[in-house]
PDB file of N, CA and C in Angstrom:
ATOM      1  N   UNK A   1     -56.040 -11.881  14.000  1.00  0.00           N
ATOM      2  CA  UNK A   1     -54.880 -11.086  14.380  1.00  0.00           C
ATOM      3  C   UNK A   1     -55.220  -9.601  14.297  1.00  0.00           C
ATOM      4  N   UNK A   2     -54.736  -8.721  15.087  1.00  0.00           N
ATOM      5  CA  UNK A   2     -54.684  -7.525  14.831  1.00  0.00           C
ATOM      6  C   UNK A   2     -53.929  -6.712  13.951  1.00  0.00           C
ATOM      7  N   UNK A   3     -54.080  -5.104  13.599  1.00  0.00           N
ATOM      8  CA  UNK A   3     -53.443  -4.756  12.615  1.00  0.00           C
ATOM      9  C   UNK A   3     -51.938  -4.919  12.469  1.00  0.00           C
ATOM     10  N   UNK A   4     -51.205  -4.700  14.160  1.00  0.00           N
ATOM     11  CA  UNK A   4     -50.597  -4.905  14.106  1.00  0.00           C
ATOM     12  C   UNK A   4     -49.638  -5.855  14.048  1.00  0.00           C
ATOM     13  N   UNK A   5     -50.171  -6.821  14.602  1.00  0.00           N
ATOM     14  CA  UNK A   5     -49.451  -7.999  14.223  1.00  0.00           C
ATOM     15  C   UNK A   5     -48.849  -8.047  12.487  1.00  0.00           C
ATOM     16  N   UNK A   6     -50.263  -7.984  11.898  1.00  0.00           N
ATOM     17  CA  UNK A   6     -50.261  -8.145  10.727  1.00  0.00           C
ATOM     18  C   UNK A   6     -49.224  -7.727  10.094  1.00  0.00           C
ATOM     19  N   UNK A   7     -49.129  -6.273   9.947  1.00  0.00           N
ATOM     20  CA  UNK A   7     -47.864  -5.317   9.788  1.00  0.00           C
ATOM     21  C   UNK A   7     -46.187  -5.754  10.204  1.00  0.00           C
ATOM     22  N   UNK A   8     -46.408  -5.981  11.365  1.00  0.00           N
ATOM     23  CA  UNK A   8     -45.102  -6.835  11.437  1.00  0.00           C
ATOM     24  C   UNK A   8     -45.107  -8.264  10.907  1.00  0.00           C
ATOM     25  N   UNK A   9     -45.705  -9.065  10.787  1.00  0.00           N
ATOM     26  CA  UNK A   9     -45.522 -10.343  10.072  1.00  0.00           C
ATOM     27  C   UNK A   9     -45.156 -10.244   8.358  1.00  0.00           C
ATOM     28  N   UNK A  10     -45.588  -9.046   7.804  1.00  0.00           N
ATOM     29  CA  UNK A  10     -45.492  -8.296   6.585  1.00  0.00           C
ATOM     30  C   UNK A  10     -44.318  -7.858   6.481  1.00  0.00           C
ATOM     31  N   UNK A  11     -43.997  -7.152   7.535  1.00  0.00           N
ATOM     32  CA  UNK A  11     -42.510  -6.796   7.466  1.00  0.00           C
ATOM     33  C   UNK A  11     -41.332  -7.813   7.593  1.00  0.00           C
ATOM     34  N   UNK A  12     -41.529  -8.663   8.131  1.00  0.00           N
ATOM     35  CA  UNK A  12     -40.914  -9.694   8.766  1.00  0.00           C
ATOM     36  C   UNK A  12     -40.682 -10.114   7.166  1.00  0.00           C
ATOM     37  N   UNK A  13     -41.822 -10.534   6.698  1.00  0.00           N
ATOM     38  CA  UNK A  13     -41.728 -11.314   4.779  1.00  0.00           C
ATOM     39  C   UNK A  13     -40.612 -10.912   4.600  1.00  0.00           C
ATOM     40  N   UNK A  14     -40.913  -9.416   4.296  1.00  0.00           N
ATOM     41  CA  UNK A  14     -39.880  -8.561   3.442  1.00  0.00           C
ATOM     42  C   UNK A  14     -38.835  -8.506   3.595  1.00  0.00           C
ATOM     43  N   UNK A  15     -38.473  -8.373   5.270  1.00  0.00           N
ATOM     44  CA  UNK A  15     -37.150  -8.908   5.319  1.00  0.00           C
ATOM     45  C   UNK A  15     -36.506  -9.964   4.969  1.00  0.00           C
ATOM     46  N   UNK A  16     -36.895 -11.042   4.856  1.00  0.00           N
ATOM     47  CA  UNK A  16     -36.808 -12.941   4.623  1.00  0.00           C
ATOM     48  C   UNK A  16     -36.601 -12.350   3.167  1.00  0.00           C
ATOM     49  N   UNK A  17     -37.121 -11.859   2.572  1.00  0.00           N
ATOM     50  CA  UNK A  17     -37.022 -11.841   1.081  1.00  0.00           C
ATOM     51  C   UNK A  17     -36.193 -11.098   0.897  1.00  0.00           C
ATOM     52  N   UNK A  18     -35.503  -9.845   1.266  1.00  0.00           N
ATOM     53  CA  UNK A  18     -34.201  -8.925   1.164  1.00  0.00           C
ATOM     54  C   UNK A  18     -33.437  -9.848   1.499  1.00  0.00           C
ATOM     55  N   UNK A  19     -33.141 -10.663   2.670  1.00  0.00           N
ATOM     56  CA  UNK A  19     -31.866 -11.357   3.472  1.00  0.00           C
ATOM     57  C   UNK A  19     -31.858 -12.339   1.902  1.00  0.00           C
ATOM     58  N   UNK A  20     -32.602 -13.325   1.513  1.00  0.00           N
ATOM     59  CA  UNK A  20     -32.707 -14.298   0.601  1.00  0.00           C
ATOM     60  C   UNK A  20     -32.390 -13.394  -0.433  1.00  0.00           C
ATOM     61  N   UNK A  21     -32.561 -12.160  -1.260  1.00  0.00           N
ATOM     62  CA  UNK A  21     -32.316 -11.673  -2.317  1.00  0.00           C
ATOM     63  C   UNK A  21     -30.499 -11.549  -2.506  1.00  0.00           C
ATOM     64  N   UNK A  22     -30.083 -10.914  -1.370  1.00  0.00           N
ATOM     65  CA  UNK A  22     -28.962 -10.590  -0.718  1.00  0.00           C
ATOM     66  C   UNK A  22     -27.801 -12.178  -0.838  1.00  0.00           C
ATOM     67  N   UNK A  23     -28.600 -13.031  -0.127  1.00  0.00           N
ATOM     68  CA  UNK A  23     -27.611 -14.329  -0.590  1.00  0.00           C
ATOM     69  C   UNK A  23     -27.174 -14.949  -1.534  1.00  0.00           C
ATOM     70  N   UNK A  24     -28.122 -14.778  -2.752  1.00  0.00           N
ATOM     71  CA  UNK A  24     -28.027 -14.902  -3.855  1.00  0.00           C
ATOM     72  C   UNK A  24     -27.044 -14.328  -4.195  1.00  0.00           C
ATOM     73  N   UNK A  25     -27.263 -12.770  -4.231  1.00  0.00           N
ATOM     74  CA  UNK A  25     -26.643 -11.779  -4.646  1.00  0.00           C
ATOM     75  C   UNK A  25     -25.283 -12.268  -4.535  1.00  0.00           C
ATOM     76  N   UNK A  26     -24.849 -12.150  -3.609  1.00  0.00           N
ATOM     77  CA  UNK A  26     -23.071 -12.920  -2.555  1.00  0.00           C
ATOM     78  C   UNK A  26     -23.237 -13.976  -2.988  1.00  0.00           C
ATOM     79  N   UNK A  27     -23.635 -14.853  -3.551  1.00  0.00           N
ATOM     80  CA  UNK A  27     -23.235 -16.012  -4.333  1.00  0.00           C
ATOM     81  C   UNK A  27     -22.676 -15.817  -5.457  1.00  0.00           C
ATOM     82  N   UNK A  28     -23.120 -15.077  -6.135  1.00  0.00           N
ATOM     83  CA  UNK A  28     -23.042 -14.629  -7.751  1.00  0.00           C
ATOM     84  C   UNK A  28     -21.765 -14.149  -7.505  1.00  0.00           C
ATOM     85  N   UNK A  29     -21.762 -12.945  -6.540  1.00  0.00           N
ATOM     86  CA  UNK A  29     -20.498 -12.243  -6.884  1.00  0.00           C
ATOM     87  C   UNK A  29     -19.153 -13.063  -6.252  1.00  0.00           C
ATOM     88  N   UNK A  30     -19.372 -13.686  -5.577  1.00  0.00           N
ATOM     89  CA  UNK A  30     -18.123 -14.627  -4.658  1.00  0.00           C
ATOM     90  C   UNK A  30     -18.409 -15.732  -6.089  1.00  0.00           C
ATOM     91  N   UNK A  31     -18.478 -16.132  -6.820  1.00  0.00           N
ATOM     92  CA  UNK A  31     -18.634 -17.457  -8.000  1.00  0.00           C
ATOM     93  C   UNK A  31     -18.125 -16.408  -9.104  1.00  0.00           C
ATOM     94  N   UNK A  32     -17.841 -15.275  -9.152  1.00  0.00           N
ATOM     95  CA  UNK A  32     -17.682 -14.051 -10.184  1.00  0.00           C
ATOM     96  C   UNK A  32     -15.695 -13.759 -10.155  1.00  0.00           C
ATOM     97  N   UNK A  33     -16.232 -13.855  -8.529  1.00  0.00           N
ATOM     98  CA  UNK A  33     -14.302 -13.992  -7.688  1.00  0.00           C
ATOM     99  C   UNK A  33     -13.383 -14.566  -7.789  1.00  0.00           C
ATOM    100  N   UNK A  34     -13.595 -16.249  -7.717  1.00  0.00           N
ATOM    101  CA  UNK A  34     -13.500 -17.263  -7.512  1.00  0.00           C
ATOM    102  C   UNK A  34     -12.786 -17.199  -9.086  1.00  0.00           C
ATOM    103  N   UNK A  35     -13.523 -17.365  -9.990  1.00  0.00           N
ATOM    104  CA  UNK A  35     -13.554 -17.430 -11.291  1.00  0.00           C
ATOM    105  C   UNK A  35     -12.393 -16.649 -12.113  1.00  0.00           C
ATOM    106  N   UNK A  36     -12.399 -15.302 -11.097  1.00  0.00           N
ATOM    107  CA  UNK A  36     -11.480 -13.932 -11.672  1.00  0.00           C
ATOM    108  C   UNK A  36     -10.142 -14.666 -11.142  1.00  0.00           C
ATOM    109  N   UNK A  37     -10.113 -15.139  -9.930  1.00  0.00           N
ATOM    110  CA  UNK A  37      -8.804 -15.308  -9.366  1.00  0.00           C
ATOM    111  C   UNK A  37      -8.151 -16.733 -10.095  1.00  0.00           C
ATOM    112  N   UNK A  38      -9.123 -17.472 -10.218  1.00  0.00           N
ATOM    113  CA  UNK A  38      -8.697 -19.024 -11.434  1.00  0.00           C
ATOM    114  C   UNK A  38      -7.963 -18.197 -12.308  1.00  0.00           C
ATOM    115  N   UNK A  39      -8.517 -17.517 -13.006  1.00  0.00           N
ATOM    116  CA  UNK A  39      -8.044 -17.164 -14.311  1.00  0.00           C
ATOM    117  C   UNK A  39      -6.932 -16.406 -14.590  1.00  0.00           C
ATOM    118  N   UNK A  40      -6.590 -15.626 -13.490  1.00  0.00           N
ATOM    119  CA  UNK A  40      -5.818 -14.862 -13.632  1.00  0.00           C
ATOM    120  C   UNK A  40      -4.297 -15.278 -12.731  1.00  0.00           C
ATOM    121  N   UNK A  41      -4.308 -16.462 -11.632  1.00  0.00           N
ATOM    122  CA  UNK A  41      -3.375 -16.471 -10.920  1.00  0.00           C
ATOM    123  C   UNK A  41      -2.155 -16.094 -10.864  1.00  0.00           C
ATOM    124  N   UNK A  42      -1.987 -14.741 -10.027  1.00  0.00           N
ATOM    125  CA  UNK A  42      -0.915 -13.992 -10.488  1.00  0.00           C
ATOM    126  C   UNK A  42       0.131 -14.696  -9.253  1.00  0.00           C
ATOM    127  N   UNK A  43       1.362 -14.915  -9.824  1.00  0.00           N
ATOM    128  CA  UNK A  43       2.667 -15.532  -9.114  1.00  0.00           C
ATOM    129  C   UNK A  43       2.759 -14.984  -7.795  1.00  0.00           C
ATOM    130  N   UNK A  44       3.371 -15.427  -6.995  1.00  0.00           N
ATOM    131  CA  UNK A  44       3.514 -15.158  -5.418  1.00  0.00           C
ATOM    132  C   UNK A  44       4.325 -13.430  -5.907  1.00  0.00           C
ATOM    133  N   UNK A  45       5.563 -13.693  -6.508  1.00  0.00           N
ATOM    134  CA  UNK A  45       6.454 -12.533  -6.820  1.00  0.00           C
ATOM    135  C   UNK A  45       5.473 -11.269  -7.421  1.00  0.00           C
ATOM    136  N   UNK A  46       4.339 -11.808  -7.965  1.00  0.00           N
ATOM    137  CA  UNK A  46       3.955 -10.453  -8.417  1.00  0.00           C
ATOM    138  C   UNK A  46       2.939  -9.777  -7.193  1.00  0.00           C
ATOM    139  N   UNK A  47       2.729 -10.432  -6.431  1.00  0.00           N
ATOM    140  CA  UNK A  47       1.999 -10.131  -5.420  1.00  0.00           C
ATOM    141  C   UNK A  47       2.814  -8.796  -4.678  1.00  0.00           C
ATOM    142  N   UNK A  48       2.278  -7.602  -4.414  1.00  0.00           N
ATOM    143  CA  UNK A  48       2.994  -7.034  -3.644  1.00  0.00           C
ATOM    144  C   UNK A  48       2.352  -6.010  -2.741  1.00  0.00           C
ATOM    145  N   UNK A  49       2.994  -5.488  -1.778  1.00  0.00           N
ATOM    146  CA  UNK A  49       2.613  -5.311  -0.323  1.00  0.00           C
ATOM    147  C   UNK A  49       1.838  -3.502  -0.526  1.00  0.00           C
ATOM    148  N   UNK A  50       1.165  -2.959  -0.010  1.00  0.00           N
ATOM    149  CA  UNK A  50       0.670  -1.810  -0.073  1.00  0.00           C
ATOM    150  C   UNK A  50       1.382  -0.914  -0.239  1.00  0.00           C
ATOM    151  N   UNK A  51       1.437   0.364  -0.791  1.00  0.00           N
ATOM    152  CA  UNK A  51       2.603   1.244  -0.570  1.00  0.00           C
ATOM    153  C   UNK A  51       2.237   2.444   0.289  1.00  0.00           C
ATOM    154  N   UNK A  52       3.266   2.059   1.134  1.00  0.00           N
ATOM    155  CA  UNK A  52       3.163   2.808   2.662  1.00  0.00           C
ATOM    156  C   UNK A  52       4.035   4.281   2.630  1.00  0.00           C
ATOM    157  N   UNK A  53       3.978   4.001   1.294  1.00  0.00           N
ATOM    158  CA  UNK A  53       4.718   5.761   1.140  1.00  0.00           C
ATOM    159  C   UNK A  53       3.614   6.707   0.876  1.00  0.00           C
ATOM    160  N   UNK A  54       2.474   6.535   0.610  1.00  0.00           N
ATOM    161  CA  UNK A  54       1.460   7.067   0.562  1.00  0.00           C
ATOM    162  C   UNK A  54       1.037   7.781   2.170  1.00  0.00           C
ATOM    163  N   UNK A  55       1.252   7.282   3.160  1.00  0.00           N
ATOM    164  CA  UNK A  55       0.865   7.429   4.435  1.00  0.00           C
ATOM    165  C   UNK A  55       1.300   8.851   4.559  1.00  0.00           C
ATOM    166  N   UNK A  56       0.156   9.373   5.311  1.00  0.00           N
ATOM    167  CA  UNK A  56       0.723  10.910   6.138  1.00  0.00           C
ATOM    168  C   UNK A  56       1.651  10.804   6.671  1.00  0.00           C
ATOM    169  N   UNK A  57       2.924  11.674   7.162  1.00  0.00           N
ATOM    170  CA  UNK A  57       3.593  11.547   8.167  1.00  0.00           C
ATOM    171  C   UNK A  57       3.111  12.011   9.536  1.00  0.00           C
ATOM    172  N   UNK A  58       3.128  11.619  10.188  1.00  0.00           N
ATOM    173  CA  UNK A  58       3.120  11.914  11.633  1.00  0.00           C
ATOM    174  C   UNK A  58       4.104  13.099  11.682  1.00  0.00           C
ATOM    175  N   UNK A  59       3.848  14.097  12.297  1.00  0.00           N
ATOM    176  CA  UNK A  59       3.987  15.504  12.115  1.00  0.00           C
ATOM    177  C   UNK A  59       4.670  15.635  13.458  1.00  0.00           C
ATOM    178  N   UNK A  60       5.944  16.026  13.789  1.00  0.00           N
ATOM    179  CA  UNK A  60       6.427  16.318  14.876  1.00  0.00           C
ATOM    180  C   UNK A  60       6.176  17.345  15.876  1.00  0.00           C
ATOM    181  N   UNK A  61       5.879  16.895  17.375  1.00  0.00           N
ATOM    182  CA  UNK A  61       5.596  17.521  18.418  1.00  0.00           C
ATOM    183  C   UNK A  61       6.020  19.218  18.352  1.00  0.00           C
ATOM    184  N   UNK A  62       5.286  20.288  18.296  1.00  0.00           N
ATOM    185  CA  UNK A  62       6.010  21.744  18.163  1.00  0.00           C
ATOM    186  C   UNK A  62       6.109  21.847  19.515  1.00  0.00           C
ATOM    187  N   UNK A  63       7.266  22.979  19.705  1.00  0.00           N
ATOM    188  CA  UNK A  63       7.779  23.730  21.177  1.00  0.00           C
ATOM    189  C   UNK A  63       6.863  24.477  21.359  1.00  0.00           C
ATOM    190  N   UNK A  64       6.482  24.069  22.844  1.00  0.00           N
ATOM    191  CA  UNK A  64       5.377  25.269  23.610  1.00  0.00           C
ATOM    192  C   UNK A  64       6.050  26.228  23.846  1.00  0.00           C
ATOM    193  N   UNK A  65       5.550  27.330  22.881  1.00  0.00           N
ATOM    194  CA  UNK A  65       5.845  28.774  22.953  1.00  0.00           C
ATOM    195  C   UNK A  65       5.544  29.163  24.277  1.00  0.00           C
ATOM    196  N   UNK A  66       4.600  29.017  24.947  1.00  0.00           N
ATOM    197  CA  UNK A  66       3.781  30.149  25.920  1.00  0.00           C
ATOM    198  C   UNK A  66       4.487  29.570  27.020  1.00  0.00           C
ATOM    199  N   UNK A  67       5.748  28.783  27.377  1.00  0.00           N
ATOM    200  CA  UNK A  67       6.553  28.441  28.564  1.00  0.00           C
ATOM    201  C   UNK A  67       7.867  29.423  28.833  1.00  0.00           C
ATOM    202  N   UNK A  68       7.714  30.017  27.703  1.00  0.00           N
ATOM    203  CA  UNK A  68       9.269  30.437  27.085  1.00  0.00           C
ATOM    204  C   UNK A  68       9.630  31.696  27.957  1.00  0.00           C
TER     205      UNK A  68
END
């Protein structure tokens, strides 16, 4: 093979081994989740919706001065 090949087949590893490090990884933490949400199951009622009072307001259209 040439160098290059080589180099990319090398790289190629490394990736296989990041993607595989990575799945693990998302296993652990989704089995970490899973675990948090068993334990803690909070009632439908305590569940509650985002608070949308936080939101910017949408800022009303100003009068074009320069028609006037």
């Amino acid at each position: 093979m040439n160098p290059r090949a080589d180099q990319r087949a090398q790289e190629l590893n490394i990736l296989k081994l990041a993607l595989a490090a990575f799945a693990v990884r998302l296993d652990a933490f989704e089995a970490r989740m899973k675990r948090r949400l068993t334990v803690t199951k909070p009632e439908p009622s305590e569940l509650s919706s985002p608070d949308i009072g936080l939101a910017k307001p949408i800022a009303e259209p100003t009068k074009n001065t320069l028609s006037d």
